[in-house]
C-alpha atoms as a PDB file:
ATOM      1  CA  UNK A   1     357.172 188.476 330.207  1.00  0.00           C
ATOM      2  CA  UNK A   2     353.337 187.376 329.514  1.00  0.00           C
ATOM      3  CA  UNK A   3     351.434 189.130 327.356  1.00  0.00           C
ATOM      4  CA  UNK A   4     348.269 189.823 328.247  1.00  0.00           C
ATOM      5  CA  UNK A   5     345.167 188.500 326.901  1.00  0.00           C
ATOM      6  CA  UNK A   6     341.693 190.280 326.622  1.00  0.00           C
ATOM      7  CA  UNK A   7     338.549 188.268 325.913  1.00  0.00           C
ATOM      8  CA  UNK A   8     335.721 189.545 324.374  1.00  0.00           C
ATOM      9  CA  UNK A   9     332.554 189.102 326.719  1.00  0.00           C
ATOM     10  CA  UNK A  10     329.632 187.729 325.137  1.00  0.00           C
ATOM     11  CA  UNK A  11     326.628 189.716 324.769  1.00  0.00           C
ATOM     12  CA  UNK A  12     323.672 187.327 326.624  1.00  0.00           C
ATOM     13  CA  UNK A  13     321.028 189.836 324.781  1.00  0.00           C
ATOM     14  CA  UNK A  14     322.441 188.444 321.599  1.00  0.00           C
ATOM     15  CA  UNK A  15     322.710 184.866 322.762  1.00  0.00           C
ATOM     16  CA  UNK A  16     318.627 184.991 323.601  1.00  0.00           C
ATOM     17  CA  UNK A  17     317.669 186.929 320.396  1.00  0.00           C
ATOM     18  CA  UNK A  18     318.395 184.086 318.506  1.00  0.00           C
ATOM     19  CA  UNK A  19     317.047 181.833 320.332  1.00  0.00           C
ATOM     20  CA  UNK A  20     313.724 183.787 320.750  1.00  0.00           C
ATOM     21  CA  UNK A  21     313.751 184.195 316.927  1.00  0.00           C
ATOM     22  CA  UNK A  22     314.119 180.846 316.380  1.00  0.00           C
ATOM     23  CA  UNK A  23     311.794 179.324 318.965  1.00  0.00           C
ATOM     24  CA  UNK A  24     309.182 182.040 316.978  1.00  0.00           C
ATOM     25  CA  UNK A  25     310.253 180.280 313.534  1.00  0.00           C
ATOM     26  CA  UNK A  26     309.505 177.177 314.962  1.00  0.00           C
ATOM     27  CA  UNK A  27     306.141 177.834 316.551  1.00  0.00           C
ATOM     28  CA  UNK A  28     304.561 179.812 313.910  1.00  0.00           C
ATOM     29  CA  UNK A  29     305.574 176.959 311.708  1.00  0.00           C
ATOM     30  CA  UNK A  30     303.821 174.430 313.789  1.00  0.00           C
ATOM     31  CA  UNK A  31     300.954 176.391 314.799  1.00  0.00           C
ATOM     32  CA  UNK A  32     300.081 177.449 311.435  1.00  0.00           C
ATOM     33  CA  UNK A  33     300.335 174.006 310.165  1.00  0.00           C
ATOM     34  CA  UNK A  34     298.145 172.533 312.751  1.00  0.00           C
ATOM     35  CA  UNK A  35     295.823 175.188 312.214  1.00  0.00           C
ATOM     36  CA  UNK A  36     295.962 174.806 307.950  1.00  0.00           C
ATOM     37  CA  UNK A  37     294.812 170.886 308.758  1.00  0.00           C
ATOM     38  CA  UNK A  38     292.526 171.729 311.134  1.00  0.00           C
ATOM     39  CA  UNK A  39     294.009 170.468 314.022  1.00  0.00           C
ATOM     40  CA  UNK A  40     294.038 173.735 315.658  1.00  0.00           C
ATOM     41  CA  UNK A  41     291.481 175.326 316.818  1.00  0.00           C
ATOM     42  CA  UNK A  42     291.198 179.324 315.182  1.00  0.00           C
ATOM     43  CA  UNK A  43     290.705 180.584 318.756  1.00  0.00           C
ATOM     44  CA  UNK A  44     293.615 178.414 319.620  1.00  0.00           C
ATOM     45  CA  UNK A  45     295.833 179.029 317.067  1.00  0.00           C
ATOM     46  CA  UNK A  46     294.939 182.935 317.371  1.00  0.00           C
ATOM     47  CA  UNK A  47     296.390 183.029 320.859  1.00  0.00           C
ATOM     48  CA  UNK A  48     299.721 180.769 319.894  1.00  0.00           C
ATOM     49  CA  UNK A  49     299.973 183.719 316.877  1.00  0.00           C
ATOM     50  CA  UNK A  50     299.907 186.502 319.597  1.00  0.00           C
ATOM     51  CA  UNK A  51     302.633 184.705 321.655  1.00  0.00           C
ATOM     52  CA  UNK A  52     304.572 184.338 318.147  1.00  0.00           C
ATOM     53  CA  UNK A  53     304.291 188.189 317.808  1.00  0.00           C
ATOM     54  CA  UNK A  54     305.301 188.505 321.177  1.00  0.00           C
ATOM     55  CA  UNK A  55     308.182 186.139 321.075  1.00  0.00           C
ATOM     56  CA  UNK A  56     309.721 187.566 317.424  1.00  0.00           C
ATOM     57  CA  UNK A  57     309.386 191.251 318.857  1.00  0.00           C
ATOM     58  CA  UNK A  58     311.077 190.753 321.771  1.00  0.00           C
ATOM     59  CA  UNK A  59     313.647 188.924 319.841  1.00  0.00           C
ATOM     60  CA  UNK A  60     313.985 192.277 317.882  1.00  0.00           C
ATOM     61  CA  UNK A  61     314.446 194.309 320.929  1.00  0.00           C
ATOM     62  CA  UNK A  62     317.129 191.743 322.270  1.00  0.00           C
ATOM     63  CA  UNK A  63     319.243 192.039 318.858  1.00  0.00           C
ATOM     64  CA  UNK A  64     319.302 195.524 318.870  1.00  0.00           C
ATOM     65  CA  UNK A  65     320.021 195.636 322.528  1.00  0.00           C
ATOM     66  CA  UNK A  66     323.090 192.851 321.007  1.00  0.00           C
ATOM     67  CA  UNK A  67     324.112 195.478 318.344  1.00  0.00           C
ATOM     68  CA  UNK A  68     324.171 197.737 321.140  1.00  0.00           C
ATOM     69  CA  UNK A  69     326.882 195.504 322.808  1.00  0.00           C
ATOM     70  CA  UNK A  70     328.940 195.000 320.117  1.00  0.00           C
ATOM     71  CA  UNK A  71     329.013 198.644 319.451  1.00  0.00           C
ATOM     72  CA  UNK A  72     330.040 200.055 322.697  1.00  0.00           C
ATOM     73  CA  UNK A  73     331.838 197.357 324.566  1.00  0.00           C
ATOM     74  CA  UNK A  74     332.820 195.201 321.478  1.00  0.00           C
ATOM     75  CA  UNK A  75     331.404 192.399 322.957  1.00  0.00           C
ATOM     76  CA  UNK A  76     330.730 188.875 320.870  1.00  0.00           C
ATOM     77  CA  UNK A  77     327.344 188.668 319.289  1.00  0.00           C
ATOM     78  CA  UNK A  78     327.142 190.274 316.443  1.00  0.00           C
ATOM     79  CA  UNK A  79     326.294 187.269 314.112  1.00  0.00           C
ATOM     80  CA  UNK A  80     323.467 186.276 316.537  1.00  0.00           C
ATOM     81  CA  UNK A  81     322.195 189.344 316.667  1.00  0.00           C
ATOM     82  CA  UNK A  82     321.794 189.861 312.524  1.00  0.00           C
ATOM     83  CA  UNK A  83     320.708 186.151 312.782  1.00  0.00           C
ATOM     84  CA  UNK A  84     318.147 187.040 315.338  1.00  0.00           C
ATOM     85  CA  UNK A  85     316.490 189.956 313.660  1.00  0.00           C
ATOM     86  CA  UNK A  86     316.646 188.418 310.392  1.00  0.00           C
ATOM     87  CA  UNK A  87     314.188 185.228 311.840  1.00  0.00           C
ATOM     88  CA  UNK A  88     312.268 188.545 313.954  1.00  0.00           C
ATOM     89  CA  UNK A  89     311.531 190.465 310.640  1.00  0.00           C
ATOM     90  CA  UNK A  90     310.670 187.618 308.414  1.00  0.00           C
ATOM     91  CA  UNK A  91     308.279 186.209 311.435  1.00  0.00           C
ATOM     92  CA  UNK A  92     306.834 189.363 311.693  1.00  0.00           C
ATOM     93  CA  UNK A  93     306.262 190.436 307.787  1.00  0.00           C
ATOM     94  CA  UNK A  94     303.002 188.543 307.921  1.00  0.00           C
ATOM     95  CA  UNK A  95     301.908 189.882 310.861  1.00  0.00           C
ATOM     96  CA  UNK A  96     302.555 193.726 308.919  1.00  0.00           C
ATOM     97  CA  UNK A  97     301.112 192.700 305.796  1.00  0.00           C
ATOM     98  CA  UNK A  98     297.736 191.480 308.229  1.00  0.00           C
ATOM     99  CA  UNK A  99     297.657 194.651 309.555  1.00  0.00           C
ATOM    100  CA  UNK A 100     298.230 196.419 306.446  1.00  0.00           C
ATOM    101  CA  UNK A 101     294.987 194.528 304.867  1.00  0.00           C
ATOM    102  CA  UNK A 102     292.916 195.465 308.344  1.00  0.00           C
ATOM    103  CA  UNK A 103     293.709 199.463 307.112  1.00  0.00           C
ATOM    104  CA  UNK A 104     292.642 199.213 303.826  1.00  0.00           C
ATOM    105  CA  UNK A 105     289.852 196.742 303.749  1.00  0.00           C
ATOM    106  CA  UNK A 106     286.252 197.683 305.577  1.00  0.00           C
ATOM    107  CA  UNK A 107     285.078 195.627 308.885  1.00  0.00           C
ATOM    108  CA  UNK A 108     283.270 192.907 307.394  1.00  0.00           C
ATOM    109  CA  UNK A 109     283.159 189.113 307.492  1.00  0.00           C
ATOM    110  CA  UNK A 110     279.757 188.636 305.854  1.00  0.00           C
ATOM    111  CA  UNK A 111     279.836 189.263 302.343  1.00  0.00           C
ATOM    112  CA  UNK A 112     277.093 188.866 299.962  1.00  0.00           C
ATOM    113  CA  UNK A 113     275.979 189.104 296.225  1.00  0.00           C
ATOM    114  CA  UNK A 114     272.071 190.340 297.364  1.00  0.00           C
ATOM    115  CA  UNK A 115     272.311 192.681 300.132  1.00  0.00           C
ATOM    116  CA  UNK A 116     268.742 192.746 300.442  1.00  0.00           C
ATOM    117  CA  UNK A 117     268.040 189.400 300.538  1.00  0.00           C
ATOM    118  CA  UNK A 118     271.139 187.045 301.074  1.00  0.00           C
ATOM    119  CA  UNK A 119     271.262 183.685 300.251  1.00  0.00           C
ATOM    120  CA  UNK A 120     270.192 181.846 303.862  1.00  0.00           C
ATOM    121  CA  UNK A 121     271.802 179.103 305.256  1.00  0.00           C
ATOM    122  CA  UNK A 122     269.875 176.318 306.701  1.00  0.00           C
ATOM    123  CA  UNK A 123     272.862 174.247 307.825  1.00  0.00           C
ATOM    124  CA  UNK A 124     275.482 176.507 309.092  1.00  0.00           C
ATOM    125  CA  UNK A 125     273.561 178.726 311.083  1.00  0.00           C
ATOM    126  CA  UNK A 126     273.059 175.689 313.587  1.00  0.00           C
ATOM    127  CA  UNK A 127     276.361 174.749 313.878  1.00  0.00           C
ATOM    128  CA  UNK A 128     277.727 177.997 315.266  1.00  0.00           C
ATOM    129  CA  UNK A 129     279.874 177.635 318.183  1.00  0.00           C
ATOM    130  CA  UNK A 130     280.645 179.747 320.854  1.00  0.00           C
ATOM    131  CA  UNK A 131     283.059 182.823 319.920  1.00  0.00           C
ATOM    132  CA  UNK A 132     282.176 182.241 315.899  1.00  0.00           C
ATOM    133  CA  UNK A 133     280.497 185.356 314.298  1.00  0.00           C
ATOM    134  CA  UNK A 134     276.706 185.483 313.819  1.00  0.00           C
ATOM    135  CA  UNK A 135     274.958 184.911 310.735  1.00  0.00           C
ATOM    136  CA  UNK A 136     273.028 188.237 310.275  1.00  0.00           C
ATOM    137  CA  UNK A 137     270.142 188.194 307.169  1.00  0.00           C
ATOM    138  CA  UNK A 138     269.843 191.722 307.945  1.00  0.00           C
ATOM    139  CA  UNK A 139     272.796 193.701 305.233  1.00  0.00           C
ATOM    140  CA  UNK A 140     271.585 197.248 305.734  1.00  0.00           C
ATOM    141  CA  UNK A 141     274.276 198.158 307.864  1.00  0.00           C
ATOM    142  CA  UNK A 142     277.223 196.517 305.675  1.00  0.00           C
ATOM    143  CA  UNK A 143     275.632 197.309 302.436  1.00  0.00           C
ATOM    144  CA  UNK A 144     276.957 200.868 301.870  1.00  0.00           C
ATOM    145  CA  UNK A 145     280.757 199.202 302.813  1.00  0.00           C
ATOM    146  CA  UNK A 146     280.445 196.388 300.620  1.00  0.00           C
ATOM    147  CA  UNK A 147     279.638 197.769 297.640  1.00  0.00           C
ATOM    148  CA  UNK A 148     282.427 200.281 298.174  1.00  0.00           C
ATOM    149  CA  UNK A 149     285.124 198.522 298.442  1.00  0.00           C
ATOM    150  CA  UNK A 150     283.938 195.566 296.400  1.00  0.00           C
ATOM    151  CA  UNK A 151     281.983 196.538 293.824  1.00  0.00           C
ATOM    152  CA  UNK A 152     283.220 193.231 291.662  1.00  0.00           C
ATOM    153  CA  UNK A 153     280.912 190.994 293.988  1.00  0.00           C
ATOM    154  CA  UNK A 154     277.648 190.115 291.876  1.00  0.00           C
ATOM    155  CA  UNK A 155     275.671 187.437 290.902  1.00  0.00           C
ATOM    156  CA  UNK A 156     275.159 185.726 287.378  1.00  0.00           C
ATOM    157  CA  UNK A 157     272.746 184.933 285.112  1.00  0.00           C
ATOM    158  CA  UNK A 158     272.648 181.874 282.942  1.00  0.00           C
ATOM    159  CA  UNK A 159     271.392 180.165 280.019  1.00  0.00           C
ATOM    160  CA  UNK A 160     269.845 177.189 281.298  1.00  0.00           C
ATOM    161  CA  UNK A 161     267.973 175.456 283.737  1.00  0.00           C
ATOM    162  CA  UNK A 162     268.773 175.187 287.607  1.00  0.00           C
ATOM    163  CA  UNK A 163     269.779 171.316 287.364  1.00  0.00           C
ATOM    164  CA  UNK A 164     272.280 172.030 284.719  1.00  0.00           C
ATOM    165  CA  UNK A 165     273.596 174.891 286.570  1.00  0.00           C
ATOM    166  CA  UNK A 166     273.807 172.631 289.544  1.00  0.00           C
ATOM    167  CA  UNK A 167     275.963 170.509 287.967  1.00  0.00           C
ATOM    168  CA  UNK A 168     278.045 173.366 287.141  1.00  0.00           C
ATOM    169  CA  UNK A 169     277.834 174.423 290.688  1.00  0.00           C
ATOM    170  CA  UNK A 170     279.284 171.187 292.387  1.00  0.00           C
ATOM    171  CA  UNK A 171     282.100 171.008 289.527  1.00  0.00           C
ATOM    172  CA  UNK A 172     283.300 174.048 290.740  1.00  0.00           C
ATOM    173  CA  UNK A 173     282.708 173.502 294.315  1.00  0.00           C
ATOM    174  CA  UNK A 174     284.995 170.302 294.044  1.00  0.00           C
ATOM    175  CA  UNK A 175     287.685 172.027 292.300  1.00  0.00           C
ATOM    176  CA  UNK A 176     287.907 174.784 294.553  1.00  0.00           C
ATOM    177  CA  UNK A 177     288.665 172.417 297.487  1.00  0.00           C
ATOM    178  CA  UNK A 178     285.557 172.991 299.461  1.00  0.00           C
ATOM    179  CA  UNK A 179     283.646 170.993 301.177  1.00  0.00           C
ATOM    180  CA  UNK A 180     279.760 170.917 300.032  1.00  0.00           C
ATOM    181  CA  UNK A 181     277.289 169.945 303.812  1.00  0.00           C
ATOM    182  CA  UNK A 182     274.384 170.181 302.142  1.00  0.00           C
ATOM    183  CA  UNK A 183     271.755 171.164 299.559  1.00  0.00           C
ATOM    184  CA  UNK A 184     268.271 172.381 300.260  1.00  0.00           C
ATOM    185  CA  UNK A 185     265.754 172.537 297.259  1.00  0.00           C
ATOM    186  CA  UNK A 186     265.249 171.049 294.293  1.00  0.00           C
ATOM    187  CA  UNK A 187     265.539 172.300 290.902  1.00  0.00           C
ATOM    188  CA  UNK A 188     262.566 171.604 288.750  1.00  0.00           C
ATOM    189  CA  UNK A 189     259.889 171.459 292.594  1.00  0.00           C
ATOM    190  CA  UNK A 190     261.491 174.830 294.504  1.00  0.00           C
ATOM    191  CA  UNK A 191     261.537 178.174 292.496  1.00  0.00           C
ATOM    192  CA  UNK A 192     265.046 178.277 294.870  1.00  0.00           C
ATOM    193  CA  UNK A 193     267.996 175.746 295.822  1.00  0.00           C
ATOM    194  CA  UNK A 194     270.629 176.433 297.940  1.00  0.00           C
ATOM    195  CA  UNK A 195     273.886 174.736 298.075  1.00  0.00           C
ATOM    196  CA  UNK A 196     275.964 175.484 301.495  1.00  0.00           C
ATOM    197  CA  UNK A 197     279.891 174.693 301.852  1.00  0.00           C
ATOM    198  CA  UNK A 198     282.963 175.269 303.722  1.00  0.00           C
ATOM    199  CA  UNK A 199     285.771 177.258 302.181  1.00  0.00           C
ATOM    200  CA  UNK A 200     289.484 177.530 303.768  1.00  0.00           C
ATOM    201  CA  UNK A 201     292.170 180.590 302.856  1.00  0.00           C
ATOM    202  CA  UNK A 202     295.167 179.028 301.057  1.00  0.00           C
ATOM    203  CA  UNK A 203     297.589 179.324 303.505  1.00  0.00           C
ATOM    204  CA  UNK A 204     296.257 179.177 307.151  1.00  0.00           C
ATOM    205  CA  UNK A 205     293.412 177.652 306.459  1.00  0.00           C
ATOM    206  CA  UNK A 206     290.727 180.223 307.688  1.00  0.00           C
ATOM    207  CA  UNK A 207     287.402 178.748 307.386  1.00  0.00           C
ATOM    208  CA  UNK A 208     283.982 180.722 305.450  1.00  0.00           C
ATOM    209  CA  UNK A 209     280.259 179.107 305.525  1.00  0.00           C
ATOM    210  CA  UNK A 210     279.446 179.468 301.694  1.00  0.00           C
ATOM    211  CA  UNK A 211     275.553 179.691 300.659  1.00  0.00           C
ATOM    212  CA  UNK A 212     275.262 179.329 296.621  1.00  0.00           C
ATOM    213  CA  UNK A 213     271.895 180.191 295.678  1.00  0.00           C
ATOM    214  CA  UNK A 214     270.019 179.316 292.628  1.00  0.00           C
ATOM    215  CA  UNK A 215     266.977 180.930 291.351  1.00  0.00           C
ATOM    216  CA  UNK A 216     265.161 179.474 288.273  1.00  0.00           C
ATOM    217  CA  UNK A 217     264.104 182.133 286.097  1.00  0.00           C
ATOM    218  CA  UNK A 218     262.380 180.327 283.224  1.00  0.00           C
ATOM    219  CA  UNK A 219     264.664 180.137 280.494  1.00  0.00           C
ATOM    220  CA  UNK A 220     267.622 181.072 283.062  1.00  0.00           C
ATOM    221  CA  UNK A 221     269.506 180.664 286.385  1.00  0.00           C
ATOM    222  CA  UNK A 222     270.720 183.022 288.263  1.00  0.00           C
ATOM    223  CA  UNK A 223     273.192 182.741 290.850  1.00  0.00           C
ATOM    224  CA  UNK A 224     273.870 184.364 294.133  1.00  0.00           C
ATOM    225  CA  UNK A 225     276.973 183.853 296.473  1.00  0.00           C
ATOM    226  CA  UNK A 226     277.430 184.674 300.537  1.00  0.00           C
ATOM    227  CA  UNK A 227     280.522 183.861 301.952  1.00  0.00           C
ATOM    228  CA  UNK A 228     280.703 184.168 306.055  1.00  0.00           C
ATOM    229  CA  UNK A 229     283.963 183.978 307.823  1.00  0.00           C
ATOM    230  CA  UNK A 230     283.598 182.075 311.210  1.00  0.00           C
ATOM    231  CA  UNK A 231     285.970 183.676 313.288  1.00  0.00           C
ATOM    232  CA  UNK A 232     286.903 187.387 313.475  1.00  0.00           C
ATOM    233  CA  UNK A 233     285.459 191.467 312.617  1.00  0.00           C
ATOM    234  CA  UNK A 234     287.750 191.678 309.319  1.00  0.00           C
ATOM    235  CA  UNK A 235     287.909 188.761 306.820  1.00  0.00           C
ATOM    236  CA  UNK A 236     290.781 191.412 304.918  1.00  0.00           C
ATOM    237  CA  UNK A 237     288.812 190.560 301.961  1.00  0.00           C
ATOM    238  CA  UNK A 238     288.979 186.812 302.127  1.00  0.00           C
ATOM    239  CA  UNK A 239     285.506 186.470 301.714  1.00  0.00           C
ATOM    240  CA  UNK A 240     285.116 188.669 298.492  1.00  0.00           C
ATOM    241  CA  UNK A 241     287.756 186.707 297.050  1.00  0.00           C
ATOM    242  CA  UNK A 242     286.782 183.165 297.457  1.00  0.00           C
ATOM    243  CA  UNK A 243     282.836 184.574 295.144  1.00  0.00           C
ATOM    244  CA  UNK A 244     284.607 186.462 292.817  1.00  0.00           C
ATOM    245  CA  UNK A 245     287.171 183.356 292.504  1.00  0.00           C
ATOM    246  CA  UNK A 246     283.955 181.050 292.219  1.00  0.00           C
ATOM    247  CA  UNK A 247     281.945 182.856 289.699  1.00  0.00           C
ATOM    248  CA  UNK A 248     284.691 183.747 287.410  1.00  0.00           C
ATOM    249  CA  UNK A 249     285.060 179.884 287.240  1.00  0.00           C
ATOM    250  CA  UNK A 250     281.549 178.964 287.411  1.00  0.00           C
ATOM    251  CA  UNK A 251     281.697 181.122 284.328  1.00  0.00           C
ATOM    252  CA  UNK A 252     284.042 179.200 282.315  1.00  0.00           C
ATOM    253  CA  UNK A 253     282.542 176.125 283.767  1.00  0.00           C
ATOM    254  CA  UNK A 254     278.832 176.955 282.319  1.00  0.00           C
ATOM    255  CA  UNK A 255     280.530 178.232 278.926  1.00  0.00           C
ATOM    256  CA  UNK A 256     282.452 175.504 278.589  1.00  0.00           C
ATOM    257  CA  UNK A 257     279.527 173.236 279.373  1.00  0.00           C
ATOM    258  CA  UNK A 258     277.899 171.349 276.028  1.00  0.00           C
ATOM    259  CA  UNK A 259     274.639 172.713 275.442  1.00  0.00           C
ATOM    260  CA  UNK A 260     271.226 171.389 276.477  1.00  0.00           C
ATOM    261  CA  UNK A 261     269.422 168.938 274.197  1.00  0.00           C
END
């Protein structure tokens, strides 16, 4: 007498969960490479990080749906479906923890250590492109959010005169990784000089205009930041970061520097 044999069916929800979750690992890999060495667009790279979202989600829906199988039929699946919402979740934490910084940070890509007269850029306000954000001299309306939420964003004053803090300056443009485009003024002719660059976030590579004023004073410098994200209504406090990250080390820099004379 045969026995008889049952097979398990396999769940196909589970079966496409992990591949959805993986195809999402791969892209957002990819995509935010591409887009860290600028060989991605941000509009670009924007749209392939929707379709990640899209793509990790629905692999989250198809490895419950799995789970679901497994549960109530017994069907095969249930490694791809822990698999698949594993690769879902971790794809998707940095989506939450964007989201999380859009609640708790104001609307603001523009961010500035005068907000009634920022630093002006002579460069980077010709090279916007279509879609980047405009350069507005006019803070009134930002002003009351700024110095709200970041009250840490000033300027300095130091001991010295404009060329020496210019050297400071570049030092610390060069070891921050940005890229200087230009300087307009001279210190010792122009009461002002302004030093423009081009910042990128860490990780994705987000691109900020930076405007690094200089004022000469007499007997001191002071020193006024701006920092202008290209792309996008929230910078999720990018932009504060990369002037309070540059003046705390232009502080150390002009400390550290040996005295004039």
């Amino acid at each position: 007498m045969r026995k008889l044999r049952y097979e398990r069916r396999k769940s196909r929800s589970a079966i496409w969960s992990f591949r959805l979750a993986v195809f999402s690992v791969i892209l957002l890999l990819f995509s935010a490479l591409g887009h860290r060495f600028q060989a991605i667009e941000t509009p670009d790279f924007l749209i392939l990080a929707t379709l990640v979202a899209v793509l990790a989600l629905l692999a989250l829906m198809l490895a419950a749906k799995g789970f679901a199988d497994l549960w109530r039929n017994g069907d095969k699946g249930g490694a791809r479906s822990l698999w698949g919402s594993v690769l879902a979740l971790a794809v998707l934490a940095p989506f939450a923890l964007a989201g999380y910084l859009a609640y708790v940070t104001p609307p603001l890509y523009d961010i500035s250590t005068d907000l009634t007269m920022p630093p002006q850029f002579f460069r980077a306000i010709h090279q916007r492109k279509v879609g980047m954000n405009r350069i507005n001299d006019d803070a009134s309306q930002r002003a009351a959010m700024q110095m709200v939420a970041y009250p840490q964003v000033t300027g300095r004053r130091y001991e010295g005169s404009p060329d020496r803090i210019l050297e400071a300056v570049m030092a610390v443009i060069e070891a921050q990784g940005w890229t200087p485009t230009g300087r307009f003024g001279m210190p010792g002719e122009q009461v002002e000089t302004v030093v423009e660059a081009v910042a990128h976030s860490f990780l994705l590579g987000f691109a900020s205009d930076i405007a690094i004023r200089l004022t000469d004073e007499g007997e001191t410098t002071y020193v006024d930041m701006r920092s202008v994200s290209r792309y996008g209504p929230r910078d999720l406090g990018l932009n504060a970061r990369f002037i309070t990250d540059f003046m705390n080390a232009l502080d150390q820099q002009v400390n550290g520097a040996p005295p004039e004379g």
